[in-house]
Protein backbone atom coordinates (compact mmCIF):
# COMPACT_ATOMS: atom_id res chain seq x y z
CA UNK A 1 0.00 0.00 0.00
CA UNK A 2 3.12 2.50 0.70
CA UNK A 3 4.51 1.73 -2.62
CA UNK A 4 1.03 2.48 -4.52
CA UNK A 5 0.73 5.45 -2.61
CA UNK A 6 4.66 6.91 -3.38
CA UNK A 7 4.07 6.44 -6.89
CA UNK A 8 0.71 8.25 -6.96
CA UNK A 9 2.82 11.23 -5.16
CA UNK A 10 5.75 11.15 -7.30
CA UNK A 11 3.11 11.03 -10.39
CA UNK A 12 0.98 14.14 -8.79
CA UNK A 13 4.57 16.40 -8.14
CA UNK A 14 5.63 15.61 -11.44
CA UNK A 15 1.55 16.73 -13.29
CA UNK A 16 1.57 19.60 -10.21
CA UNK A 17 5.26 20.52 -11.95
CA UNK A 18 3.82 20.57 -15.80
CA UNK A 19 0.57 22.41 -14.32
CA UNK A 20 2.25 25.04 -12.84
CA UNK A 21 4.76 25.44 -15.72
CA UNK A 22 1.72 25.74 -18.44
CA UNK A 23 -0.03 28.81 -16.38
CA UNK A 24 0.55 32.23 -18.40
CA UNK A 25 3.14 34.17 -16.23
CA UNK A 26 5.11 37.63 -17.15
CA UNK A 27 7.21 35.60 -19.04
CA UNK A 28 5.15 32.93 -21.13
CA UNK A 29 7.13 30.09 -20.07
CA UNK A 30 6.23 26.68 -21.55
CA UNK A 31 2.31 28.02 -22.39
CA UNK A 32 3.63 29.34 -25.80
CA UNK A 33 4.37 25.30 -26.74
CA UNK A 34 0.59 24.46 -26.07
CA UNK A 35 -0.34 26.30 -29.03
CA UNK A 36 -4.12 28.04 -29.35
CA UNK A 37 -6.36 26.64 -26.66
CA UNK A 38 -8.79 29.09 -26.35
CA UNK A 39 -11.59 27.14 -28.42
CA UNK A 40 -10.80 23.92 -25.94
CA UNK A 41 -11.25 26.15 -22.50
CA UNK A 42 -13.50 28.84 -23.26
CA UNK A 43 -13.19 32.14 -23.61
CA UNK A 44 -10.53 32.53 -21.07
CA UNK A 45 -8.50 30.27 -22.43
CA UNK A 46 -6.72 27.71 -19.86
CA UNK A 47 -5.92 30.22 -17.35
CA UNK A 48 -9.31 29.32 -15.50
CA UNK A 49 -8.75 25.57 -16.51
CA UNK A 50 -5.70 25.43 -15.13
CA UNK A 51 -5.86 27.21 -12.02
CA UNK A 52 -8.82 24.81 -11.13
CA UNK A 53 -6.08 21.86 -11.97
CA UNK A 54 -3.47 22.80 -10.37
CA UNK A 55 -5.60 23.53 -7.39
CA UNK A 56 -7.40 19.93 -7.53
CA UNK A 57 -3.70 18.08 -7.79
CA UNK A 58 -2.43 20.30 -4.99
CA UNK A 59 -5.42 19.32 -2.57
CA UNK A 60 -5.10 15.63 -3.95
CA UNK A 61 -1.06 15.81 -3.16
CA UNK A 62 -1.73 17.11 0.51
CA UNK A 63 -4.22 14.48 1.02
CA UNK A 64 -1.78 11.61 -0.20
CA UNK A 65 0.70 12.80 1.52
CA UNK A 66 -1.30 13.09 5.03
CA UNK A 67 -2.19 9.74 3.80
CA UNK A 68 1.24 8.16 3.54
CA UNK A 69 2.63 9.37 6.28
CA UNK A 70 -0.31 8.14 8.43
CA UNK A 71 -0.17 4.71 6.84
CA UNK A 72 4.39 4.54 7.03
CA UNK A 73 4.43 5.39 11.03
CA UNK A 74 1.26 2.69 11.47
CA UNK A 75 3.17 0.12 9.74
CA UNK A 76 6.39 0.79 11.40
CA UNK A 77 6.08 1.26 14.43
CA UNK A 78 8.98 0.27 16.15
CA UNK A 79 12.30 2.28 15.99
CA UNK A 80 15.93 1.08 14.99
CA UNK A 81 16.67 1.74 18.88
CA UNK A 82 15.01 -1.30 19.39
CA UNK A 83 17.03 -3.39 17.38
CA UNK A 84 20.24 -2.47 19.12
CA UNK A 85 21.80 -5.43 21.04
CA UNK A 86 24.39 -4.79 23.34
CA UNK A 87 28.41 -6.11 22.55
CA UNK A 88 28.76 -9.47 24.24
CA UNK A 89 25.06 -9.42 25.36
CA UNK A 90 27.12 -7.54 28.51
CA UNK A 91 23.92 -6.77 30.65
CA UNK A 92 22.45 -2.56 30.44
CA UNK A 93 23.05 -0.98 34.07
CA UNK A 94 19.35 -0.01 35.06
CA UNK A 95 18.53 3.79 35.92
CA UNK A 96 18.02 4.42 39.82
CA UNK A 97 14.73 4.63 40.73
CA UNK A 98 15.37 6.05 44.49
CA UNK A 99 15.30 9.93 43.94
CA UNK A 100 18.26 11.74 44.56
CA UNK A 101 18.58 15.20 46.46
CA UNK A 102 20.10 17.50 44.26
CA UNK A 103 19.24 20.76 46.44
CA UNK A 104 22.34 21.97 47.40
CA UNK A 105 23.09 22.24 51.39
CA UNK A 106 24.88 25.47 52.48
CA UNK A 107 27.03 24.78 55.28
CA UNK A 108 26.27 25.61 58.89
CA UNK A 109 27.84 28.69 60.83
CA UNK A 110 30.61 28.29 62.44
CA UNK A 111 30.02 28.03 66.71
CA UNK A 112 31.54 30.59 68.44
CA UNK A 113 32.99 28.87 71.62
């Protein structure tokens, strides 16, 4: 299911890529290599078309990508930590569990004899 899913976002960055190029900017960028679209959008041309688009394949990209990160940490969820095995199986010292005082202790005043 992770593999389906990384291919579906690697295919929706690459048409999000194309989408984005093909939208009129200052400079034309690659729309002048589409040729005359305005009879296939409307009267607008693709601007509208592709705004929509690009806006669809962004909201589909966050989605998958919620998605596969959801469905990677469900799937593994233990960390390489846990696969660590200690040289020579020597045994782990355990942590304390008595408290110790770290407040400092001033010393006393000297007794005046």
């Amino acid at each position: 299911m992770t593999s389906t899913l990384l291919i579906v976002q690697i295919v929706l960055a690459l048409t999000i890529t194309i989408a984005v190029l093909l939208q009129k900017s200052s400079s034309i960028g690659l729309g002048a290599y589409s040729g005359s679209n305005e009879s296939v959008f409307g009267a607008k041309g693709p601007t509208g078309f592709l705004a929509k688009l690009t806006f669809t394949l962004a909201f589909a990209f966050v989605v998958n990508t919620l998605a596969l990160g959801y469905i990677y940490t469900s799937e593994n969820s233990r960390s390489i930590a846990d696969t660590i095995v200690p040289k020579n199986n020597a045994a782990i010292p355990s942590v304390p569990t008595t408290p110790v005082n770290t407040t400092p202790v001033a010393p006393s005043a000297p007794k005046n004899n």
